[in-house]
Protein backbone atom coordinates (compact mmCIF):
# COMPACT_ATOMS: atom_id res chain seq x y z
CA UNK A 1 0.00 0.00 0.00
CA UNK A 2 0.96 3.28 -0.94
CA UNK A 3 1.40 5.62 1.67
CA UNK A 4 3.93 8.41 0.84
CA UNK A 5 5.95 9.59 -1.70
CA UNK A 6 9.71 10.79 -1.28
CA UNK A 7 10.27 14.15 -2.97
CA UNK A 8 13.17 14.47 -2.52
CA UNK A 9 16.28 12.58 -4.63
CA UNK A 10 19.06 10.86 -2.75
CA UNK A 11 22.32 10.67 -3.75
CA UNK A 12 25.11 7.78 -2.89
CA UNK A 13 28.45 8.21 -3.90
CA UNK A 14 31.57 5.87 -3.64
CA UNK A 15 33.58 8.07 -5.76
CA UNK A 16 35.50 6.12 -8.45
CA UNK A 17 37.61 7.96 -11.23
CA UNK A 18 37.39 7.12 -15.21
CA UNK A 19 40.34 9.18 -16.79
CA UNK A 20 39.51 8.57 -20.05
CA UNK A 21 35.95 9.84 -19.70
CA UNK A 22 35.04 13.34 -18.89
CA UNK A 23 31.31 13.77 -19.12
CA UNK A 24 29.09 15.00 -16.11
CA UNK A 25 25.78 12.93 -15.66
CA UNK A 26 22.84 15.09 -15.25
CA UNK A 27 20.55 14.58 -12.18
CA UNK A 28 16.73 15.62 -13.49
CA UNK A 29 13.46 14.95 -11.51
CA UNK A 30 11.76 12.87 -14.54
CA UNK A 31 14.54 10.95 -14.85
CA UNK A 32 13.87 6.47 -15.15
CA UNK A 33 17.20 5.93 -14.31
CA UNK A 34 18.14 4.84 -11.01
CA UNK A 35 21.98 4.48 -11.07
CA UNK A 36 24.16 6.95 -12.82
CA UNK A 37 28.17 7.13 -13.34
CA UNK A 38 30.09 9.79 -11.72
CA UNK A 39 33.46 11.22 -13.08
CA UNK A 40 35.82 12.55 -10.57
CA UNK A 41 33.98 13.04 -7.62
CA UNK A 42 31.71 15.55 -9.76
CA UNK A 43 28.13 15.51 -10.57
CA UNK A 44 25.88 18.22 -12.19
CA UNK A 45 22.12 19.02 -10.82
CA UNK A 46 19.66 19.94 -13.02
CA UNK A 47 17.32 23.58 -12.85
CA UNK A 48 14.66 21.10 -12.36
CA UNK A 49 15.86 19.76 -9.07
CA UNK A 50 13.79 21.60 -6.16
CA UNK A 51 15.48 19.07 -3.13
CA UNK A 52 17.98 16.73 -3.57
CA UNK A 53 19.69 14.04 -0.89
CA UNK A 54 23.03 13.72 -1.22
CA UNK A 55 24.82 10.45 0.74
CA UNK A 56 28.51 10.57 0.44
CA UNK A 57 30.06 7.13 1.96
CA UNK A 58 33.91 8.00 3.39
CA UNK A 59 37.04 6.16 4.71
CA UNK A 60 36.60 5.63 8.47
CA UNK A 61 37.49 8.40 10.72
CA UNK A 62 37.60 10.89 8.10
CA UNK A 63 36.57 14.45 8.29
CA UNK A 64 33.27 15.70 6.69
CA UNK A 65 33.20 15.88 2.92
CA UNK A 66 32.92 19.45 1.29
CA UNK A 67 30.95 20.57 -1.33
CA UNK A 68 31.63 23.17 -4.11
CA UNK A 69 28.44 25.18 -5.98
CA UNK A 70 29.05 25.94 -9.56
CA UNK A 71 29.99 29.36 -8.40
CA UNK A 72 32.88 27.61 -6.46
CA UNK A 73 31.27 28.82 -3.10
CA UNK A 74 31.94 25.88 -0.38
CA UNK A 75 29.31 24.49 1.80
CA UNK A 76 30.69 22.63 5.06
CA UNK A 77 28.62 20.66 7.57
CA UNK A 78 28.28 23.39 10.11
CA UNK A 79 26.21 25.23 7.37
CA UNK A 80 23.56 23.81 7.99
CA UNK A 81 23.76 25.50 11.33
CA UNK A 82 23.18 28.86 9.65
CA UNK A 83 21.42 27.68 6.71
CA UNK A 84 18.08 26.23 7.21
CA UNK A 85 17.91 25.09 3.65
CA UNK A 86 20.83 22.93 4.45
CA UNK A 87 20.31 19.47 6.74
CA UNK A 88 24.05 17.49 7.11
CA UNK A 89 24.54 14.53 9.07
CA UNK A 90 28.09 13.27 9.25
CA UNK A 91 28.93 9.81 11.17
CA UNK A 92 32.26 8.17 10.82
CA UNK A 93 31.49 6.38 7.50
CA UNK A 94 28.81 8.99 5.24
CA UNK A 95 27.57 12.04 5.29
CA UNK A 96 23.86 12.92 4.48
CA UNK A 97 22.78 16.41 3.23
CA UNK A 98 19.77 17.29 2.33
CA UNK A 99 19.10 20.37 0.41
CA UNK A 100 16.56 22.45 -0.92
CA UNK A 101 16.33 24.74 -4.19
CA UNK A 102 20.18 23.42 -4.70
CA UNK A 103 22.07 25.80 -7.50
CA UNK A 104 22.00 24.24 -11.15
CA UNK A 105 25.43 23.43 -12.68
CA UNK A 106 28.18 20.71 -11.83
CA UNK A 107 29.40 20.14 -8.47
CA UNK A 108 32.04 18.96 -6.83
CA UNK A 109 32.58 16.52 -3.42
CA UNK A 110 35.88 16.91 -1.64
CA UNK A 111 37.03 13.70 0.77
CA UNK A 112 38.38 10.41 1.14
CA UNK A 113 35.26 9.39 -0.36
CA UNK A 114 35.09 5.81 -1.10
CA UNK A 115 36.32 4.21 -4.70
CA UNK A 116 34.23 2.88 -7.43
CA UNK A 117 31.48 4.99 -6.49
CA UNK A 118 28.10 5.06 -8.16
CA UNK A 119 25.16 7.14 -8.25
CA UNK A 120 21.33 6.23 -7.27
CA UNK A 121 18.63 8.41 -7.62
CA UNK A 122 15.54 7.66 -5.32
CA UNK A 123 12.37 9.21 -7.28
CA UNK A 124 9.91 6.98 -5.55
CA UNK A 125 10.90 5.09 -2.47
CA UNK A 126 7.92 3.09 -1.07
CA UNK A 127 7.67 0.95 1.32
CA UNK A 128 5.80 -2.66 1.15
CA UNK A 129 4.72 -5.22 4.37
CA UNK A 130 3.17 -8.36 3.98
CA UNK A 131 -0.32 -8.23 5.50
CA UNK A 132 -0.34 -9.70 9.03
CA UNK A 133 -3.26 -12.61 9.64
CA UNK A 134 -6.57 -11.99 10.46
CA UNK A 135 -6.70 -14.25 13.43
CA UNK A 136 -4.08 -13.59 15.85
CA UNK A 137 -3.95 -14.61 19.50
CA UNK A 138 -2.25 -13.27 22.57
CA UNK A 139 1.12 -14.93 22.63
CA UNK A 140 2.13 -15.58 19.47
CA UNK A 141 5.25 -15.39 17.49
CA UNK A 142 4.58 -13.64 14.34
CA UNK A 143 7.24 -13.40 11.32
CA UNK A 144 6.82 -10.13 9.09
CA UNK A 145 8.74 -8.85 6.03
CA UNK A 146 9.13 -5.90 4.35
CA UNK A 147 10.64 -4.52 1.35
CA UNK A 148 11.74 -1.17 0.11
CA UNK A 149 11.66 -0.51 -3.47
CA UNK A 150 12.82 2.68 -5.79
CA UNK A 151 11.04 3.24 -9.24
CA UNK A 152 9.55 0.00 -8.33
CA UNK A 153 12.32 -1.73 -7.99
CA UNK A 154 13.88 -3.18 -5.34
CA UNK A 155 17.14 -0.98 -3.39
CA UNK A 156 19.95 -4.30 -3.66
CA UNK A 157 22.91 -1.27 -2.64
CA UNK A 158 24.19 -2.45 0.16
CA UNK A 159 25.45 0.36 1.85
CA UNK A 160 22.00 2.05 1.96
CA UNK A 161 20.24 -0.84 3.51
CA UNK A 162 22.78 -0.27 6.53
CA UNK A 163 21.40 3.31 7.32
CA UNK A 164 17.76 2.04 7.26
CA UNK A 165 15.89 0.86 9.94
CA UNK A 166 12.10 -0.48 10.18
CA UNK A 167 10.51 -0.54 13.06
CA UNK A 168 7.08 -2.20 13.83
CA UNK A 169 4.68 -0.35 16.74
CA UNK A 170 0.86 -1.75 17.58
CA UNK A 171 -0.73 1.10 18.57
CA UNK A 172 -4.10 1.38 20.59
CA UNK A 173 -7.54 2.14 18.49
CA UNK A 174 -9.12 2.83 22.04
CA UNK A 175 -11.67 0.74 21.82
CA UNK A 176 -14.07 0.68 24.89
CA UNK A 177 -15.30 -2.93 23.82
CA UNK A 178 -11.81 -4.61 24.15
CA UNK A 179 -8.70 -4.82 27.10
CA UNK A 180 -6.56 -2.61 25.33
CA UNK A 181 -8.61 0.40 25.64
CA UNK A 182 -5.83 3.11 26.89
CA UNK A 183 -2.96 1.16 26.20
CA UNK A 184 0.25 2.38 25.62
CA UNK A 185 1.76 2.08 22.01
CA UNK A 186 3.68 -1.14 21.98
CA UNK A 187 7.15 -1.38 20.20
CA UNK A 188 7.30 -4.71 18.97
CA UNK A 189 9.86 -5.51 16.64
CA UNK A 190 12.96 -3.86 14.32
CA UNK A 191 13.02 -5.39 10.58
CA UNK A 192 16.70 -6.22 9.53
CA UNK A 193 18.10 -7.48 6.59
CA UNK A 194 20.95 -9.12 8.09
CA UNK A 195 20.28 -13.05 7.58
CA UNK A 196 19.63 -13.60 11.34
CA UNK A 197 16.67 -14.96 13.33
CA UNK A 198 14.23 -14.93 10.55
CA UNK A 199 15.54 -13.36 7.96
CA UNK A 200 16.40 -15.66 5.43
CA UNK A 201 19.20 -14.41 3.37
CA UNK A 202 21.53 -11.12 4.16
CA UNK A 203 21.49 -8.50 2.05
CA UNK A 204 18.64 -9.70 -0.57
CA UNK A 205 16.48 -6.57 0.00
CA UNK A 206 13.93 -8.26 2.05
CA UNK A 207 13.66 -7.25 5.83
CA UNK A 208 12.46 -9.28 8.11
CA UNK A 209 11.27 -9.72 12.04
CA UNK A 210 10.04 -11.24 14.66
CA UNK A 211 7.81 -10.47 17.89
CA UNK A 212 5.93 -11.88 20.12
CA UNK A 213 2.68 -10.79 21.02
CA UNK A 214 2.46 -10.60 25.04
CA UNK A 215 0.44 -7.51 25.40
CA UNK A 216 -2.71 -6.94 25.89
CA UNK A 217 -5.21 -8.61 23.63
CA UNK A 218 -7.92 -6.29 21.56
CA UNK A 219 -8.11 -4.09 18.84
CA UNK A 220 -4.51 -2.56 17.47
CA UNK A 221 -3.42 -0.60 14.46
CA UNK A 222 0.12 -1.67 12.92
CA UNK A 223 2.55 1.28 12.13
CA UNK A 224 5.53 0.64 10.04
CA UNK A 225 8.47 3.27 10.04
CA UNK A 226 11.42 3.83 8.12
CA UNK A 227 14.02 5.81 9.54
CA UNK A 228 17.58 7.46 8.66
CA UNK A 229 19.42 9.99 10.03
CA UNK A 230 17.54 12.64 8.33
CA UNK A 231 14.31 11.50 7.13
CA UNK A 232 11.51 9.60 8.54
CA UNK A 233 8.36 7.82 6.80
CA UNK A 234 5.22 6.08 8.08
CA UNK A 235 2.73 3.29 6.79
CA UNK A 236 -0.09 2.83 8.69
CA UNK A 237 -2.13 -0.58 8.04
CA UNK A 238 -5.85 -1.16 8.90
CA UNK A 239 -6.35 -2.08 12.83
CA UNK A 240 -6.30 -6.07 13.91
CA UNK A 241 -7.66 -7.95 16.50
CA UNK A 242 -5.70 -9.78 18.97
CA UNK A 243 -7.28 -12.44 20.74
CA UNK A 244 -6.86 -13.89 24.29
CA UNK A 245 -6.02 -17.31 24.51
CA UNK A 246 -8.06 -19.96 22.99
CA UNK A 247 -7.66 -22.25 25.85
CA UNK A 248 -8.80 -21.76 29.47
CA UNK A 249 -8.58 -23.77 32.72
CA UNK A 250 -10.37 -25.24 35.83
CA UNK A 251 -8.47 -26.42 38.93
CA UNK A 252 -10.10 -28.86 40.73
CA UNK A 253 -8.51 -29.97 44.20
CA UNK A 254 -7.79 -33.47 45.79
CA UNK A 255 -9.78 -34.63 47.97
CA UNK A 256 -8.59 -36.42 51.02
CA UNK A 257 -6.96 -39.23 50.14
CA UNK A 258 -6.24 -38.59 46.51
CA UNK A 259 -3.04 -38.16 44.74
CA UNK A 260 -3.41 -36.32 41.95
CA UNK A 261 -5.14 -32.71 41.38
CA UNK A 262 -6.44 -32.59 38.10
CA UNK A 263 -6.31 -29.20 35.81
CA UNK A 264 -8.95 -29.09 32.97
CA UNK A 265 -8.09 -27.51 29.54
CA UNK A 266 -11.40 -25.93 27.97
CA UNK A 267 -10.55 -25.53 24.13
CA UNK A 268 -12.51 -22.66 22.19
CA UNK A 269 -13.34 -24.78 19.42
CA UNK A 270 -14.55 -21.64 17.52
CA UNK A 271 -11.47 -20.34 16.95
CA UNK A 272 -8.74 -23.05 17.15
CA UNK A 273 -9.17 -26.92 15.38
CA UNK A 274 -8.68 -29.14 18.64
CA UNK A 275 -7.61 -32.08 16.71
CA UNK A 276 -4.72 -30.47 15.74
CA UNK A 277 -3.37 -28.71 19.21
CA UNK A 278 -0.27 -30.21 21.12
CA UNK A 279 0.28 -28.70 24.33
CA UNK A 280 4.27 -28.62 26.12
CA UNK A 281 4.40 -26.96 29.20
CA UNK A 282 6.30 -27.25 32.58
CA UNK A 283 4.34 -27.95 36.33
CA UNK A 284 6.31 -25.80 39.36
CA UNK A 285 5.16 -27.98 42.31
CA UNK A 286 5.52 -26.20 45.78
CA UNK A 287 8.29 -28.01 47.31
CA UNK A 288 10.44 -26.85 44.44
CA UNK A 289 10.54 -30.44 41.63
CA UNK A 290 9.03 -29.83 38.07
CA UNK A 291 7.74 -31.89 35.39
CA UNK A 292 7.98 -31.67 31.84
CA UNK A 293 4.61 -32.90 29.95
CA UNK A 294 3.35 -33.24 26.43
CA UNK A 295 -0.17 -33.80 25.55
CA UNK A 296 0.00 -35.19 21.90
CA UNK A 297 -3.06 -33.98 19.74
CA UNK A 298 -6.64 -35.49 20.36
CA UNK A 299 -10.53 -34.27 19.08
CA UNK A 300 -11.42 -33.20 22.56
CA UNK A 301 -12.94 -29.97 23.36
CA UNK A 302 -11.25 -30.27 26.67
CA UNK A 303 -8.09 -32.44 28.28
CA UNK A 304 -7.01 -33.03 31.38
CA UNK A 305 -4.06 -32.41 33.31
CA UNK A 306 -2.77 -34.35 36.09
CA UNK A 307 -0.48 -32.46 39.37
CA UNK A 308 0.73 -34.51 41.90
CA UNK A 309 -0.76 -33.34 44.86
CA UNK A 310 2.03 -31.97 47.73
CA UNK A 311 -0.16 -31.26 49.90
CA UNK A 312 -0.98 -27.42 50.66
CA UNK A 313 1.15 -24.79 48.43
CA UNK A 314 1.20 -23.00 45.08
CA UNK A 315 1.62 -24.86 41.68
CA UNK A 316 2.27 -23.45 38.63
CA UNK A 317 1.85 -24.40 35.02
CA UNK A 318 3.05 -22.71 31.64
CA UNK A 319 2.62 -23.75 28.55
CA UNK A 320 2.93 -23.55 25.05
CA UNK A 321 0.10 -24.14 22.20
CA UNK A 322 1.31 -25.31 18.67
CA UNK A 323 -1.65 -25.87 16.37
CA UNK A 324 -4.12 -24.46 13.50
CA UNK A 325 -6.92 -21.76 14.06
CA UNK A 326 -9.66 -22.27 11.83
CA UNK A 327 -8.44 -20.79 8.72
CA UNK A 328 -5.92 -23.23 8.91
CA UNK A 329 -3.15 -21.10 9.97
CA UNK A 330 -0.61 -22.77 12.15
CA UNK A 331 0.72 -20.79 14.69
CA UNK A 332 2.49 -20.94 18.02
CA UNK A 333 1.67 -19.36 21.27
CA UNK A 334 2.96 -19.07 24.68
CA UNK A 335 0.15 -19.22 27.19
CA UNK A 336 0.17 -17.03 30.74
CA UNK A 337 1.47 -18.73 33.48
CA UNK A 338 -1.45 -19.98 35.87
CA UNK A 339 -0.78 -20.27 39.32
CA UNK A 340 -3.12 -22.09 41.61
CA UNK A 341 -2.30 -22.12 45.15
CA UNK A 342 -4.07 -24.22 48.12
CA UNK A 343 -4.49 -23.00 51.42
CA UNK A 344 -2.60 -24.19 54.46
CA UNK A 345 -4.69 -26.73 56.66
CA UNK A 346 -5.96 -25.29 59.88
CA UNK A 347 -5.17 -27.35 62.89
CA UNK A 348 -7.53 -28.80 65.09
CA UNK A 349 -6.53 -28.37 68.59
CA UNK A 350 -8.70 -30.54 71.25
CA UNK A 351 -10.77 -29.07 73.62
CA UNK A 352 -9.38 -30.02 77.10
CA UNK A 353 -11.61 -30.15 79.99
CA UNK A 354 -11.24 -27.00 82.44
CA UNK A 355 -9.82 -28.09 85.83
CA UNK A 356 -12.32 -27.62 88.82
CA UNK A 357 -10.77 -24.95 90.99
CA UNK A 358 -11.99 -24.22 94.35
CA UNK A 359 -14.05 -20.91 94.90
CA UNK A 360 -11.73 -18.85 97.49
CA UNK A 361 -11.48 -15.10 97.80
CA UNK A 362 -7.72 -14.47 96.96
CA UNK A 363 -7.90 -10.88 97.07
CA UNK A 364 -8.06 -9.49 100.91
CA UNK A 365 -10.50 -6.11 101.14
CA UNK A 366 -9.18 -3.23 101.13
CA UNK A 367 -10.73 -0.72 103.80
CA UNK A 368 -13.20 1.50 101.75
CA UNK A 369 -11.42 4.84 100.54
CA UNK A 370 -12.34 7.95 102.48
CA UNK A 371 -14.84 10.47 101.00
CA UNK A 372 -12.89 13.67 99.80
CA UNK A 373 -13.88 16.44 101.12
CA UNK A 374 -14.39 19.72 98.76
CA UNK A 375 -14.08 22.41 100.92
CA UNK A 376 -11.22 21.05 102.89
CA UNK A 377 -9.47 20.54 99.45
CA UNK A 378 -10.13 24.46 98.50
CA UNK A 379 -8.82 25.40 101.48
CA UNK A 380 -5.69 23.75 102.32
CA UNK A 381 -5.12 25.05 97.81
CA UNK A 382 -5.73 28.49 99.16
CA UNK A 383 -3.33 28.64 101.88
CA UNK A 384 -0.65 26.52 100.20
CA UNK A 385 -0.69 29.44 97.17
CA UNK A 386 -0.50 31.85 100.08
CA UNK A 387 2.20 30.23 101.70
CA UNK A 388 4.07 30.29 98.05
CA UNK A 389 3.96 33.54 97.73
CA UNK A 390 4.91 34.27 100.70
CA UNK A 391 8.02 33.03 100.23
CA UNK A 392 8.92 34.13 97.26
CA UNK A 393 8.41 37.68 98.45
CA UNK A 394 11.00 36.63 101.39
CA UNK A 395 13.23 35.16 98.60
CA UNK A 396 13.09 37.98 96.27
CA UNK A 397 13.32 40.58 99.48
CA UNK A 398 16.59 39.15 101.20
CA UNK A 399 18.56 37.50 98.44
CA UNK A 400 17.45 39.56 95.14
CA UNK A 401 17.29 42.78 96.34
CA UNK A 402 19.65 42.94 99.61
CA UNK A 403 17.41 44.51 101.72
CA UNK A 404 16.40 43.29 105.75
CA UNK A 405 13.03 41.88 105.80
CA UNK A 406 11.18 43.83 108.41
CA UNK A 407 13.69 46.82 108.51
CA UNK A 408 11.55 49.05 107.31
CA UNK A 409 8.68 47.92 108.81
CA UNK A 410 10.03 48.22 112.25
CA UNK A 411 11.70 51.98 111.31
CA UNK A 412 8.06 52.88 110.73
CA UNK A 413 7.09 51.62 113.79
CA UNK A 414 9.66 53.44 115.44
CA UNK A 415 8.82 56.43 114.04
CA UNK A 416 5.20 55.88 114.78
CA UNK A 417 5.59 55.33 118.42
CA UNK A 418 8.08 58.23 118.75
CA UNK A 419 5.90 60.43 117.47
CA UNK A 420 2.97 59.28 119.91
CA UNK A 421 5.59 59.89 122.48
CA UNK A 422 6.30 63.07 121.53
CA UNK A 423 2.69 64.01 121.12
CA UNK A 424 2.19 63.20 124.95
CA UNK A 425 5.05 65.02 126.32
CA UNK A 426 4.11 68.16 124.29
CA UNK A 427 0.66 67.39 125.71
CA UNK A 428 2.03 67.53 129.05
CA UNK A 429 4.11 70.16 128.61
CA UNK A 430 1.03 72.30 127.52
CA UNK A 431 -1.28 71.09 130.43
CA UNK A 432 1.53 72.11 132.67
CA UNK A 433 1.54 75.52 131.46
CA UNK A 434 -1.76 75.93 131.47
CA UNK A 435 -1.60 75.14 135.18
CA UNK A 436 0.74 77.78 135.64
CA UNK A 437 -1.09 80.18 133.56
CA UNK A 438 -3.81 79.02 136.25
CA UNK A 439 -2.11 79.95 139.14
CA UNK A 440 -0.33 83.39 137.78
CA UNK A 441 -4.18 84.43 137.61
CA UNK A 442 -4.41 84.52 141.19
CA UNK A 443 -3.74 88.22 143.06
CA UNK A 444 -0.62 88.65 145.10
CA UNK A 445 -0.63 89.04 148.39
CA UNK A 446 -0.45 92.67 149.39
């Protein structure tokens, strides 16, 4: 499917030098030619070109090529820090630029540019993935391929398929009707063309992954992305379903006595062929063995599953499903790993009988606790705040301020009783004289 178109043209070159020819290949838009011949590490653009992608492959460790305009201006790769017309990349091997409206005329690339170059124009890069199934379940290992193509035709240079990278993302439709509703977009696998894992053959223009689908099951839309240092395309495909397992279990417990627990394995007949699942899976008993099992394939809706019973614990089962769905698919899928654990016995302790203990008053009485009194209680607080303050007028008196405690008390006293003394001797001192006054009244004696 179609999805977007690359206008821009892309340029390798793995410069190679023919001295005895001395003609500059012309790069036009229109042009049905996707590999062209360089002389000399030169190349001329047509008025035509708009945006052009130039990828220069270098010796290791090199510095940055350098181009030269027809006008025999230089461009370096910090231009495009200035310039935002220009985009450069340089790693230790190539050097992408991207330009737009570049100048018509022949150009020049200075660097230890690699020999026997050649030169590929990409008019119309696109970007094909083999459809994924319609019936997928949760767990799976799913293979898809992908293949780039230029002019329809597929890219076999090398060197260009190691700057590209696909990557595969599910991406949540936010469906309220299934388990993935607000889920997260899911990276699930990197296409390489490397002849590893599932790729077949390295380097044939076919990339291929892997991943496994242990997510949540519903309704997800597939986004395929190709990526370089400087540009970046999408293909969205039409949303898929992921369904949960087509198996499901019942535990049913020993009873007392019996040796084996037995674990029932319901098949969803509408969606898988039972006759044609085998099941491999590992039992995790609680006191730490495990047994390996294979249940070859039988027409039963639903098998059974024997676990040594150990007694009270947790057991645990996983297990993998290799079969056909009912379009006759065959796929293979990991199933969650069910625990089922079994509680601890409660012991029964016997009831003893209670001992018969004589009825005797152990505790001696107490005499009764006398009545508190109110008023006494206000009373003796009154006169203990009294007596506190009392002293701490007599502490603050003698030792804070250095003064005697009833000095001048008593000097007022003093004074008060010499003045009442004083009073009465003037008193008798004027009833004296008044006496006298008395008596000087009297007539002399003639």
């Amino acid at each position: 499917m179609k999805k977007w178109l690359l206008g821009c043209f892309s340029l390798f070159l793995i410069s190679h030098c023919f001295a005895n020819q001395t003609e500059l290949e012309v790069i036009q838009r229109n042009s049905n030619q996707n590999e062209l011949k360089i002389f000399d590490n030169r190349f001329r653009i047509d008025y035509q070109v708009d945006e052009i992608t130039l990828l220069f492959f270098r010796e290791k460790g090199t510095p940055a090529v350098i181009l030269v305009r027809p006008d025999g201006s230089k461009i370096y790769a910090t231009e495009s820090l200035r310039d935002t017309s220009i985009e450069w990349f340089d790693d230790e091997t190539y050097d992408i630029v991207k330009m737009k409206n570049p100048m018509p005329g022949p150009w020049q690339a200075i660097g230890k540019i690699l020999p026997e170059s050649k030169l590929m124009i990409l008019s119309d890069i696109e970007l094909h993935v083999d459809a994924l199934p319609p019936l997928l379940f949760k767990g799976e290992t799913i293979k898809v391929t992908g293949r780039l193509t230029n002019g329809g035709k597929p890219i076999e240079e090398g060197l260009f398929r190691d700057l590209v990278t696909l990557n595969v993302d599910f991406v949540s439709t936010n469906n309220k009707e299934y388990f993935n509703f607000g889920a997260k977009p899911v990276p699930i696998a990197e296409l390489m063309d490397d002849g590893k894992g599932y790729d077949e053959r390295p380097g044939d223009g076919v990339f291929t992954g892997e991943f496994e689908l242990n997510f949540a099951s519903g309704e997800w839309q597939p986004e395929y992305e190709v990526r370089t240092p400087i540009l970046r395309r999408s293909l969205v495909k039409d949303p898929i379903i992921v369904e949960q397992s087509p198996i499901s279990f019942e535990f049913t417990k020993a009873s007392e006595g019996e040796e084996h627990h037995n674990l029932a394995i319901n098949v969803n007949t509408e969606k898988v062929k039972a006759d044609s699942l085998i099941y491999q899976g590992t039992i995790f008993y609680p006191n730490g063995e495990t047994q390996v099992f294979n249940l070859e394939a039988q027409d039963k809706a639903v098998r059974e599953l024997k676990l040594v019973n150990y007694d009270w614990g947790v057991y645990e089962v996983e297990l993998t499903l290799f079969g056909s769905n009912i379009n006759g698919r065959e796929f293979v899928a990991k199933v969650d790993k069910q625990e089922f654990e079994i509680d601890k016995p409660i012991e029964k302790v016997p009831e003893q009988d209670k001992p018969i203990v004589p009825e005797m008053n152990l505790e001696p009485e107490l005499p009764p606790e006398p009545e508190l009194d109110v008023e006494q209680i206000i009373l003796w607080a009154v006169v203990g705040n009294v007596l506190i303050m009392l002293i701490g007028f007599i502490v603050i008196r003698v030792f804070i301020q250095k003064k005697p405690l009833l000095g001048g008390l008593m000097s007022k006293l003093k004074k008060n009783k010499k003045g009442q003394e004083e009073q009465k001797v003037a008193g008798s001192e004027q009833k004296s004289d008044s006496s006298d006054e008395i008596l000087n009244l009297s007539l002399p004696d003639e």
